[in-house]
Protein backbone atom coordinates (compact mmCIF):
# COMPACT_ATOMS: atom_id res chain seq x y z
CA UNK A 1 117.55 99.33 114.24
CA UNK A 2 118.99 96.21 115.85
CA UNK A 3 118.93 98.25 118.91
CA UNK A 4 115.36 99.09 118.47
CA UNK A 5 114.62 95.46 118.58
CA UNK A 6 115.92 94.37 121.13
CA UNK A 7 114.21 97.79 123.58
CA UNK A 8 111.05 96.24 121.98
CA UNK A 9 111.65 92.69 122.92
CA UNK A 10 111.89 94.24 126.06
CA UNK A 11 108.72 97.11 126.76
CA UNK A 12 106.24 94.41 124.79
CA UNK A 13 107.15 91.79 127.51
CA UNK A 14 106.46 94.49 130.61
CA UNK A 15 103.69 95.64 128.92
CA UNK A 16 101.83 92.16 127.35
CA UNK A 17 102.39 91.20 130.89
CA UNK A 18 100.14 93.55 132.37
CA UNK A 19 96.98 92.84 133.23
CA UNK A 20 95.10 96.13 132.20
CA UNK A 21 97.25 97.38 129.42
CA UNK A 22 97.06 94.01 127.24
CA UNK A 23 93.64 94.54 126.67
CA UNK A 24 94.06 97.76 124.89
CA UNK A 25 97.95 97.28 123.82
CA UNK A 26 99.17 94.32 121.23
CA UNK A 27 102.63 93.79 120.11
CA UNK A 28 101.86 96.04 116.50
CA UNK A 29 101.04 99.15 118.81
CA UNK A 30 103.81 98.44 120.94
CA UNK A 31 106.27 98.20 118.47
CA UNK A 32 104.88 101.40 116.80
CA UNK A 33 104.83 103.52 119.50
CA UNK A 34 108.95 102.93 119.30
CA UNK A 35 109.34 103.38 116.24
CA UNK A 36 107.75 106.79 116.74
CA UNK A 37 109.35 107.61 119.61
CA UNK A 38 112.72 106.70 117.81
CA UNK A 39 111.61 109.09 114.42
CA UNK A 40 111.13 111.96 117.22
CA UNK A 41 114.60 111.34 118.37
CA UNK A 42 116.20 111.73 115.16
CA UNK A 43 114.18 114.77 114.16
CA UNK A 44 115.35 116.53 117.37
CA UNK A 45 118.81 115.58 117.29
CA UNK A 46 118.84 116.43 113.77
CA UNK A 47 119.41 113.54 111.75
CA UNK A 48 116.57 114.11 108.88
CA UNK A 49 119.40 112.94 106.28
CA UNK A 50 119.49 109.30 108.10
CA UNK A 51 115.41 109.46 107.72
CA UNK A 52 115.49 110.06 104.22
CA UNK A 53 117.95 107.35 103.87
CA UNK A 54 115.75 104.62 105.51
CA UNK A 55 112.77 105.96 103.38
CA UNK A 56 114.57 105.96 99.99
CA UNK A 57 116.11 102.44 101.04
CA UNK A 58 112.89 100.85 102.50
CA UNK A 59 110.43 99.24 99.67
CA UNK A 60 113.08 97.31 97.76
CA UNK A 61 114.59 95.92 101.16
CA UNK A 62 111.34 94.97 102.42
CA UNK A 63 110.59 93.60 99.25
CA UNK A 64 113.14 91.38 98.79
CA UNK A 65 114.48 90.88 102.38
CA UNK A 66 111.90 90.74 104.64
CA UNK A 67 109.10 89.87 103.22
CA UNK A 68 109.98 86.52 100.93
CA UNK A 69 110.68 84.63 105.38
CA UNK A 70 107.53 86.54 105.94
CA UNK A 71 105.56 85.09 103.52
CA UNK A 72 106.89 81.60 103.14
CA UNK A 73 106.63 81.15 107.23
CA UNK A 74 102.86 81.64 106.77
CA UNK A 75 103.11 79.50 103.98
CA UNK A 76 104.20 76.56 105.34
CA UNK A 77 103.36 77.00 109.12
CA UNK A 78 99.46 76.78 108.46
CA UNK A 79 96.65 74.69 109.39
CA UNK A 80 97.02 72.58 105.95
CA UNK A 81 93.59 69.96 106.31
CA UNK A 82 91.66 73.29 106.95
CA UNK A 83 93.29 75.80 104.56
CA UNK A 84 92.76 72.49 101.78
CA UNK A 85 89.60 71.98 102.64
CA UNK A 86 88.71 76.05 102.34
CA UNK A 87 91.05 76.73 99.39
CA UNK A 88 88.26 77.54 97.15
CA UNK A 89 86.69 80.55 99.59
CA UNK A 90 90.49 81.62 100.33
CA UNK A 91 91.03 82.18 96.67
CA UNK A 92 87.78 84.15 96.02
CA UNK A 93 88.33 86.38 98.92
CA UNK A 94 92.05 87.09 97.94
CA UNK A 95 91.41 87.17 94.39
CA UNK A 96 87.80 88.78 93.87
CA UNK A 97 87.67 90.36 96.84
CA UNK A 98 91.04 92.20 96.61
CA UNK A 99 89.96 93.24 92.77
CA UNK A 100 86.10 94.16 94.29
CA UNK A 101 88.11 96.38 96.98
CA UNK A 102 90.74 98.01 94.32
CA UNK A 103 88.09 99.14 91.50
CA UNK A 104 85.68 100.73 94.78
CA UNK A 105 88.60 102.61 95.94
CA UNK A 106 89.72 103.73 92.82
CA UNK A 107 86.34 104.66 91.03
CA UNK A 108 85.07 106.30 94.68
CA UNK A 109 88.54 108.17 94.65
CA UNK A 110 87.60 109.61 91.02
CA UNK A 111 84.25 110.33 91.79
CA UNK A 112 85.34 112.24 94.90
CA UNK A 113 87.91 114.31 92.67
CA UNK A 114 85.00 115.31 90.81
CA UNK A 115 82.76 116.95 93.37
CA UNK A 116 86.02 118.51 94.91
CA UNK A 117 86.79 119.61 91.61
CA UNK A 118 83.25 121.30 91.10
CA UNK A 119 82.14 121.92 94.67
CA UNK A 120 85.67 123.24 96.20
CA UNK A 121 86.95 124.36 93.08
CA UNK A 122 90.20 122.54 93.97
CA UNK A 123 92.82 121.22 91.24
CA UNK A 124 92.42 117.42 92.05
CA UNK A 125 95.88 115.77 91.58
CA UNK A 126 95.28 111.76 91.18
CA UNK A 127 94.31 110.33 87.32
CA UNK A 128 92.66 107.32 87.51
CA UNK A 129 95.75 105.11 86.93
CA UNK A 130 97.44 106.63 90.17
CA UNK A 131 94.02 105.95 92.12
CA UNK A 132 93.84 102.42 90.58
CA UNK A 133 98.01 102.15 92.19
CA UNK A 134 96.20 103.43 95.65
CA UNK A 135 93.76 100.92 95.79
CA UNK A 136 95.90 98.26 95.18
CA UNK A 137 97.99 98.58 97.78
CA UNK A 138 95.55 99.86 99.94
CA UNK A 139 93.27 96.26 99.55
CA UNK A 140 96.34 94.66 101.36
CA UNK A 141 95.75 93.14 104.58
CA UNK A 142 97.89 92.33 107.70
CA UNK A 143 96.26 90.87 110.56
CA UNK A 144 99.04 90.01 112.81
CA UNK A 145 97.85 91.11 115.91
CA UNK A 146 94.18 89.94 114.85
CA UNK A 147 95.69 86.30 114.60
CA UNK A 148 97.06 86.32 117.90
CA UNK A 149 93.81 87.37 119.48
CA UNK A 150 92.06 84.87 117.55
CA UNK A 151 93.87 82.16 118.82
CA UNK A 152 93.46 83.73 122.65
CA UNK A 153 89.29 84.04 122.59
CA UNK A 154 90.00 80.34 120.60
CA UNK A 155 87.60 81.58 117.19
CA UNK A 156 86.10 79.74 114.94
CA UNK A 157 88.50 77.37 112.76
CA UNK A 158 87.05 78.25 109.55
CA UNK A 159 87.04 82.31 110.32
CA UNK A 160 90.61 81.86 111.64
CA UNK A 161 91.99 79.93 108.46
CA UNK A 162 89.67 82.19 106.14
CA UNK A 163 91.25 85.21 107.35
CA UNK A 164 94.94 83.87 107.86
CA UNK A 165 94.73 82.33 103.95
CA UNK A 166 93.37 85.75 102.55
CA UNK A 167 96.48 87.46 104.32
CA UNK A 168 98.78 85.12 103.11
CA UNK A 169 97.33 85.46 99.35
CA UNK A 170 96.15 88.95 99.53
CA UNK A 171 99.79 90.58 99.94
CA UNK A 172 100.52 88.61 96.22
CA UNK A 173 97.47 90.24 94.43
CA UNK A 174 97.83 93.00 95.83
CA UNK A 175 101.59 93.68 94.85
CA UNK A 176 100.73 92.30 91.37
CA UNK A 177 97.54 94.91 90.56
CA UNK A 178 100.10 97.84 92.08
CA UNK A 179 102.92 96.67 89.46
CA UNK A 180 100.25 96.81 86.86
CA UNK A 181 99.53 100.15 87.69
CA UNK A 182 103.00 101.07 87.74
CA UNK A 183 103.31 99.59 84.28
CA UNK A 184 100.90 101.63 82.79
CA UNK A 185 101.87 104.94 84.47
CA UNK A 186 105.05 104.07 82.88
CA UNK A 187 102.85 103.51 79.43
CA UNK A 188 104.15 99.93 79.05
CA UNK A 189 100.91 98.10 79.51
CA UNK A 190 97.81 100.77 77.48
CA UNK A 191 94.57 100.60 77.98
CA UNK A 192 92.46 98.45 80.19
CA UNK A 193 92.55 94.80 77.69
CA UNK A 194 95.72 95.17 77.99
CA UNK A 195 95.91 95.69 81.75
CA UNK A 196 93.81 92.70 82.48
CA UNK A 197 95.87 90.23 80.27
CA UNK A 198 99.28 91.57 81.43
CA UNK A 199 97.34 90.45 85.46
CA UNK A 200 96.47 87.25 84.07
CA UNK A 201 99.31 86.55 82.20
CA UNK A 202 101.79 87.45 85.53
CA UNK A 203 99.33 86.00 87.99
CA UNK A 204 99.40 82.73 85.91
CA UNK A 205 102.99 82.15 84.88
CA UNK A 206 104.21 83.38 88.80
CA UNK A 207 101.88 80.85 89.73
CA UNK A 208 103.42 77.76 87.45
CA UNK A 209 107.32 79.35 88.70
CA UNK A 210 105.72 79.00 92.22
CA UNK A 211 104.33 75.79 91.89
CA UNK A 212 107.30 74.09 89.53
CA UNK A 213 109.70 75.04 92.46
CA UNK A 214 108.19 73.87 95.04
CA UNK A 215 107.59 70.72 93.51
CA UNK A 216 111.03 70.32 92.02
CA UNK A 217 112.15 71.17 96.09
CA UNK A 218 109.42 68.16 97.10
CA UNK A 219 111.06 65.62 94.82
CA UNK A 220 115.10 66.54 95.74
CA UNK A 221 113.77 66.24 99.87
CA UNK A 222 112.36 62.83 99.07
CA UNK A 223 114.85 61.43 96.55
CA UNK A 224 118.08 62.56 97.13
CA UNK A 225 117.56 63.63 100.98
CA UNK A 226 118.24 61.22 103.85
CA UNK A 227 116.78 61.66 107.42
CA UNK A 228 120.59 61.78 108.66
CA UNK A 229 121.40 65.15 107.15
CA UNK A 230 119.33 67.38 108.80
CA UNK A 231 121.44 70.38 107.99
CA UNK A 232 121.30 69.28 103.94
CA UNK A 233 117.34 69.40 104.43
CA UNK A 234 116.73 72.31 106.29
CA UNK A 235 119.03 74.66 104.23
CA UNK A 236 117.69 73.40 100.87
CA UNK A 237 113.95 74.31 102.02
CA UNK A 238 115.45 77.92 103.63
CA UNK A 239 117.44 79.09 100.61
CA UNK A 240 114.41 78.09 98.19
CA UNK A 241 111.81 81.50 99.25
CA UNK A 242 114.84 83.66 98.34
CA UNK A 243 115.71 81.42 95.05
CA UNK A 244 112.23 81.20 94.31
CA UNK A 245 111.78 85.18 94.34
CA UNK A 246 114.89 86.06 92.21
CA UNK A 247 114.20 83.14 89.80
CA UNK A 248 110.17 84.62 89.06
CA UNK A 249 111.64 88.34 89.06
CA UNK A 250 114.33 87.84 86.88
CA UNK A 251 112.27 86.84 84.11
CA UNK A 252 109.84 89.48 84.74
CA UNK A 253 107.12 87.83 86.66
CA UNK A 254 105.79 88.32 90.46
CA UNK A 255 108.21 86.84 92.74
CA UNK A 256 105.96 87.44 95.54
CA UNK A 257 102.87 85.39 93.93
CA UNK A 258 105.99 82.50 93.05
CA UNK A 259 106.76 82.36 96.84
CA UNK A 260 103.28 81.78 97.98
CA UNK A 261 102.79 78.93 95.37
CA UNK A 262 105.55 77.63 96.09
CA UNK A 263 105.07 77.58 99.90
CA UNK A 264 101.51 76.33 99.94
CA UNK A 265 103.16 73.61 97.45
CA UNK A 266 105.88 72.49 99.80
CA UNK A 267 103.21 72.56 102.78
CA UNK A 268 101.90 70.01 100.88
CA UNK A 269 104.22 67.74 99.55
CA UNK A 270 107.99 69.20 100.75
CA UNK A 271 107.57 69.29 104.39
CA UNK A 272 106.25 65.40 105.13
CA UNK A 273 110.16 64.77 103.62
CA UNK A 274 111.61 66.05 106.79
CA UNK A 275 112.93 64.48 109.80
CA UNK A 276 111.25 65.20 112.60
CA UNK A 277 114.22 67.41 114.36
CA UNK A 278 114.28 68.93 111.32
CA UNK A 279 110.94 70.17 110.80
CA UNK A 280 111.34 70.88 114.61
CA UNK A 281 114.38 73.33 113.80
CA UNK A 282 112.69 74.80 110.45
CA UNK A 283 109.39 75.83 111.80
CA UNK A 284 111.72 77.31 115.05
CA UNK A 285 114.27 79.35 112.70
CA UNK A 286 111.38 80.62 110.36
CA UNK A 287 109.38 81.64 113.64
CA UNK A 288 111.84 83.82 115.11
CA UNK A 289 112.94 85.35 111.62
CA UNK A 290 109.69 86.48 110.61
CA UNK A 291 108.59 87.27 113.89
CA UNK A 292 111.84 89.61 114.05
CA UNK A 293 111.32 91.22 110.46
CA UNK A 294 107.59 91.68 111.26
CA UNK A 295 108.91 94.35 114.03
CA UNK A 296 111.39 95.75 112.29
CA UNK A 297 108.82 96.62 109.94
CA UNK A 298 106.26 98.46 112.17
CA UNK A 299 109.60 99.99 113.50
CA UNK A 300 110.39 101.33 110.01
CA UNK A 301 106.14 102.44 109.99
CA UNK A 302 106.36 103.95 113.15
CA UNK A 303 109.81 106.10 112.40
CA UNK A 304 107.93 106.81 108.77
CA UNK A 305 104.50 108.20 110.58
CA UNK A 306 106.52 111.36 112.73
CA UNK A 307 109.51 111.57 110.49
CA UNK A 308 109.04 111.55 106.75
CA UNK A 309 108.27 115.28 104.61
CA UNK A 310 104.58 114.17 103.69
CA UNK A 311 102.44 116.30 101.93
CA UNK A 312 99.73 117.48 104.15
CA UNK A 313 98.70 120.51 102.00
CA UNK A 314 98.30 118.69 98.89
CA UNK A 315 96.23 116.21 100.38
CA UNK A 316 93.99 118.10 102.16
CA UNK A 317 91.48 117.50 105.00
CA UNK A 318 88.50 116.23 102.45
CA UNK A 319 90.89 113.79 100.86
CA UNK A 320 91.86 112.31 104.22
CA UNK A 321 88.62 111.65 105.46
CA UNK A 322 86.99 110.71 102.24
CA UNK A 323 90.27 108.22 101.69
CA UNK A 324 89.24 106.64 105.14
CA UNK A 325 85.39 106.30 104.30
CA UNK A 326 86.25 104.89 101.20
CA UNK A 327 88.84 102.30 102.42
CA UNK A 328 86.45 101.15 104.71
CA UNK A 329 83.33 100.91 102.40
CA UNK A 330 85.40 99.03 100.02
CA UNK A 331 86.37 96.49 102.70
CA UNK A 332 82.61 96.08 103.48
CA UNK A 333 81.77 95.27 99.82
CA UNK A 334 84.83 92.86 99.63
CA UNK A 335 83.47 90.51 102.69
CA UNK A 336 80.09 90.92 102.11
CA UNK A 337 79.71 90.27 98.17
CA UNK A 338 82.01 87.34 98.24
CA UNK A 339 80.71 85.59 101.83
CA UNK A 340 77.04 86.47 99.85
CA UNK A 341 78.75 84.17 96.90
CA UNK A 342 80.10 81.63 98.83
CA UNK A 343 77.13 81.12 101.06
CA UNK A 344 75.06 80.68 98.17
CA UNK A 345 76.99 77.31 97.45
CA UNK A 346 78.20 75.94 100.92
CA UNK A 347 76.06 72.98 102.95
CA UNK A 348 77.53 73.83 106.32
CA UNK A 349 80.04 75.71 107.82
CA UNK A 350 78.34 79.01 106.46
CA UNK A 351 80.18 81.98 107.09
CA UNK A 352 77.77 84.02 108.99
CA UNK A 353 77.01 87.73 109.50
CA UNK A 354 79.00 88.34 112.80
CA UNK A 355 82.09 86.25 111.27
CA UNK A 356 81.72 88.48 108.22
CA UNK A 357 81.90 91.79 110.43
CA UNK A 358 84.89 90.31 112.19
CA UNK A 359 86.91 89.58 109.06
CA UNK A 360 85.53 93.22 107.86
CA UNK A 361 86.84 94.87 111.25
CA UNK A 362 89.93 92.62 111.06
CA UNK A 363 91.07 94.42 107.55
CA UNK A 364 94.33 95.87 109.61
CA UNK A 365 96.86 97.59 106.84
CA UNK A 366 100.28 97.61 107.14
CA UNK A 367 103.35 96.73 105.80
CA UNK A 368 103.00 95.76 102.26
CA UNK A 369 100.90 99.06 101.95
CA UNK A 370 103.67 101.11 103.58
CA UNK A 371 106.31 99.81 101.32
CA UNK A 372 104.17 100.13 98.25
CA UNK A 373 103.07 103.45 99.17
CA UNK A 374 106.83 104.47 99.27
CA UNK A 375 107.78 102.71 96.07
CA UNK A 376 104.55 104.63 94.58
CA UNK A 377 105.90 108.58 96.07
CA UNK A 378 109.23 107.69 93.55
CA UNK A 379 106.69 105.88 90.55
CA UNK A 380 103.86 108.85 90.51
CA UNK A 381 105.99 111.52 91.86
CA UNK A 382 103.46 114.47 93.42
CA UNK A 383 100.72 112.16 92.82
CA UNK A 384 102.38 109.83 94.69
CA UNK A 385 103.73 111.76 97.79
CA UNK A 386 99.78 112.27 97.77
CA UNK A 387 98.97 108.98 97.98
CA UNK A 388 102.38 107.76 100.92
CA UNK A 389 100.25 110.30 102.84
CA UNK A 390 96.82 109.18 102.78
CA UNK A 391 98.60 105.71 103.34
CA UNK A 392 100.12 106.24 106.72
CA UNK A 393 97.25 108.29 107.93
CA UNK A 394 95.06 105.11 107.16
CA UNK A 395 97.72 103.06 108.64
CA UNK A 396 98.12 104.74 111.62
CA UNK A 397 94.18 104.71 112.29
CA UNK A 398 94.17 101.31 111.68
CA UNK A 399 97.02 100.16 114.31
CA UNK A 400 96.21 102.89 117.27
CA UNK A 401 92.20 102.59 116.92
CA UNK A 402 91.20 99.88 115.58
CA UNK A 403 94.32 97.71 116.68
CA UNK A 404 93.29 98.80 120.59
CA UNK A 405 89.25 97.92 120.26
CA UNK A 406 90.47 94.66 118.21
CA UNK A 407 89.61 92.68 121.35
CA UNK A 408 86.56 94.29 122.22
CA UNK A 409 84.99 93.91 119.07
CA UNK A 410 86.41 90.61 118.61
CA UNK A 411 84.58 89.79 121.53
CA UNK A 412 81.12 91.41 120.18
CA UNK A 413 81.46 89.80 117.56
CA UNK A 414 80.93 86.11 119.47
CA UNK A 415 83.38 84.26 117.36
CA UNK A 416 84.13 81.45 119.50
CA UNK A 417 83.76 78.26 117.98
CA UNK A 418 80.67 75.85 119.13
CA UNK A 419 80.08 72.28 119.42
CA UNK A 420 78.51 70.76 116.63
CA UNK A 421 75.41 68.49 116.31
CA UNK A 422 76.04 67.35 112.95
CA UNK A 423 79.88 66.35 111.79
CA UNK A 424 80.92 68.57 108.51
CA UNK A 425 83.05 65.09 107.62
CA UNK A 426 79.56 63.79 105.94
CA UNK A 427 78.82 63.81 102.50
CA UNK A 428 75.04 64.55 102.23
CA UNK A 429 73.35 67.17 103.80
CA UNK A 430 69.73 65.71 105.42
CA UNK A 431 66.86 67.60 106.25
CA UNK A 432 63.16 67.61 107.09
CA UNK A 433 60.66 68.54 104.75
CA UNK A 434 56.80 69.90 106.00
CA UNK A 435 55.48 66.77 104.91
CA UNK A 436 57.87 64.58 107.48
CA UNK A 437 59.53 62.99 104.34
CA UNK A 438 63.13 62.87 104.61
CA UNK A 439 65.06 64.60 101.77
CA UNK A 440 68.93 64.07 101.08
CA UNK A 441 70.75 66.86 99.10
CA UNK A 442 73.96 65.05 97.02
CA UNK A 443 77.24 66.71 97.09
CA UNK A 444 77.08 69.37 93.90
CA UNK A 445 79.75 69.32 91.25
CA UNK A 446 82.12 71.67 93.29
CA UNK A 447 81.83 68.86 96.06
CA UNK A 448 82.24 66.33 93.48
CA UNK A 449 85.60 67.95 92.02
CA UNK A 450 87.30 68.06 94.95
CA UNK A 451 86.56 64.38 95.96
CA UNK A 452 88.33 63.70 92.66
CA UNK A 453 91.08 66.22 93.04
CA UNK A 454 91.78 64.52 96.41
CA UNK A 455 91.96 60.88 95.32
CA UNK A 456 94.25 62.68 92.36
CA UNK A 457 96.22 64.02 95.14
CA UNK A 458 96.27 60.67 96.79
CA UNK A 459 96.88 58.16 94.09
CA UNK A 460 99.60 60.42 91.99
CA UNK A 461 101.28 63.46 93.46
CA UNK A 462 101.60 61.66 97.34
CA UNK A 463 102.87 58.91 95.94
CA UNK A 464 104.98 60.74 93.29
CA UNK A 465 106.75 63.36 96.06
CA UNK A 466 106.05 62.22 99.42
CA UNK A 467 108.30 59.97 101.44
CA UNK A 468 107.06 57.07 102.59
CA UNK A 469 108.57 56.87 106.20
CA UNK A 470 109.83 53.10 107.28
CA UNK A 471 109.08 52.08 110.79
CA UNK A 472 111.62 52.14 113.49
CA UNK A 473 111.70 48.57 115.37
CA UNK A 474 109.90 50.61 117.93
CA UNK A 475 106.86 52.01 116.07
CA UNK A 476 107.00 48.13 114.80
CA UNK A 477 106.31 46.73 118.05
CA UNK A 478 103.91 49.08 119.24
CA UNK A 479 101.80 48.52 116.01
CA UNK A 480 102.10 45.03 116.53
């Protein structure tokens, strides 16, 4: 695999540097293509035994591996004043949104089952609990490639950071509605009421975990930390994703949903503690790590696409292609219903219909739906192998077709951010009425909250876990 890595390092900089094929190729197709070329390989010299090794082996080393850096590097490496300031919207579009998306897929699955059931006369293999597992992992999004073209046709800030805080949150609901799925398969959670308070009870406590660590991590950076051990501060804040996984799992909670928390936290309140060199080296070492495991995991998807035993026949050409419909209907309904929610309560900075057809488009799946789909083949058995199928069909559509027209719709879409007239830094919206009286709309109570939960933010945690940095004699002067 190492190997693999470093031939990809390689072919993505010949071909990302050519003029004509980066407009059709990103580094997610690239890396791919390799892995699929390398699964061809081993099928041809004969090596199905190592396949079945990487596939067995796969979902518990991504989950605990790779994806904790993954994760935490988002985490901490965002745009913080925006992703604050759109928290709210992020939440209901990784929270609602993922649970809209799950419950579409899963009752359109059912309903499908039916007609093939009386139409086809077909035995229909997935019970609703093994549907509800599908569209779980299937309402995961990874827009890695869609970030990086963002950033090139330079998109809208508040599309960008909507989209890059779903994906960051999404992947922790997502894993947490498949593990309650799993749990009742495994008839340890029955019935729905007790489906929905085993979520809330996990999605709250992994949240507190989260949230306790990170600040715990904030206070030891500021207290006991000095500026001249830079090697003390960085390898406190890279053990804790790994610590703060093992901690939330070992008591039987989500470790992902604790290692978001608790990187949004220290975002906040951990990472102002640094010295500049080492923030400098932290942000560098995450970088690279993530970047690295992020192609070793399309490696592991592209091997998986040409070289696992899936099961074609018991899938069947109407499941595909109603699975794909579905997927993307369910997407639809996620942006749409939620943006139509949000809109309904924002004074600027709405989030309009071609923004809401590029986050729609931009619903790329990938590896935390390959890994789940893997773990689920081993939960739901034949059920299962049903569903790794349908998964790597929808995730090879999604990189080789929609990853190359990502641009060009991108494009369509006009998503380029525009000067503004009016700053969104004011606090009353003014307008015209017909009868040339001027009319000022005050902030509503949502507005309102978060004034106060700033000036909480200010006057008690900031001052509680943030540093306050001296002046050097030569910041002194030049203030003076």
């Amino acid at each position: 695999m190492l190997t693999l890595l470093v031939i990809n390092e390689v072919l993505t900089n010949y071909w990302m540097n050519n003029r004509y094929l980066k407009n059709y190729l990103n580094n997610t197709i690239i890396t791919a293509l390799i892995g699929i070329a390398a699964g061809l390989f081993l099928l041809f010299i004969d090596k199905s035994s190592l396949l079945q090794e990487y596939r067995q082996g796969f979902s518990q080393f991504f989950l605990i591996v790779l994806l904790p850096p993954i994760l935490f590097e988002s985490s901490i490496n965002m745009e913080k004043a925006l992703f604050f300031q759109n928290f709210g919207s992020i939440v209901m579009y990784a929270v609602i949104g993922t649970l809209i998306a799950t419950f579409v897929t899963a009752f359109s699955l059912q309903l499908v089952g039916l007609l093939i059931s009386v139409i086809l006369y077909y035995n229909y293999k997935l019970s609703l609990t093994s549907s509800y597992a599908f569209g779980s992992l299937i309402s995961s999004t990874d827009p890695v490639a869609v970030l990086a073209i963002f950033k090139q046709l330079d998109a809208d800030k508040h599309v960008h950071i909507l989209l890059y805080g779903e994906s960051i949150l999404n992947d922790a609901i997502s894993l947490l509605l498949y593990e309650i799925s799993q749990r009742m398969w495994n008839q340890e959670v029955v019935g729905y009421g007790g489906a929905i308070k085993e979520f809330l009870t996990m999605f709250v406590v992994s949240i507190a975990i989260g949230v306790i660590i990170g600040v715990l991590c904030a206070y030891v950076l500021k207290e006991e930390v000095s500026y001249e051990t830079e090697h003390i501060e960085v390898s406190v804040t890279v053990i804790i994703p790994w610590v703060c996984y093992l901690i939330s799992q070992a008591v039987g909670y989500s470790g992902i949903v604790s290692i978001v928390f608790c990187g949004i936290v220290m975002a906040k309140y951990a990472l102002p503690n640094l010295s500049e060199s080492g923030k400098e080296l932290l942000n560098k070492f995450y970088h690279i790590l993530s970047y690295n495991f992020e192609n070793l995991v399309f490696l592991f998807i592209g091997i998986g696409v040409v070289g696992y035993d899936l099961a074609w026949n018991e899938m069947g050409i109407v499941l595909a292609i109603s699975s794909i419909v579905i997927v993307i209907v369910a997407r639809f309904l996620n942006i749409t219903l939620v943006s139509f929610v949000l809109n309904r309560y924002r004074h600027d900075n709405f989030i309009k219909p071609n923004h809401q057809r590029a986050m729609w488009f931009c619903g790329l799946r990938g590896a935390m739906a390959y890994a789940l789909a893997l773990d689920a083949a081993d939960t739901f058995k034949e059920e299962g192998e049903i569903i790794l199928t349908m998964t790597v069909v929808i995730i090879a559509l999604n990189i080789f077709v929609q990853g190359s027209a990502l641009q060009y719709v991108l494009e369509k879409c006009d998503i380029q951010e525009k000067p503004k007239e009016i700053s969104s830094e004011i606090n009353v919206k003014d307008c015209q009425s017909d009868s040339g009286i001027r009319v000022v709309y005050q902030k509503g109570w949502a507005h309102r909250m978060k004034d106060c939960l700033e000036k909480c933010d200010e006057k008690v945690f900031q001052e509680f876990l943030v540093k306050k940095r001296e002046l050097t004699p030569v910041r002194q002067a030049e203030s003076h």
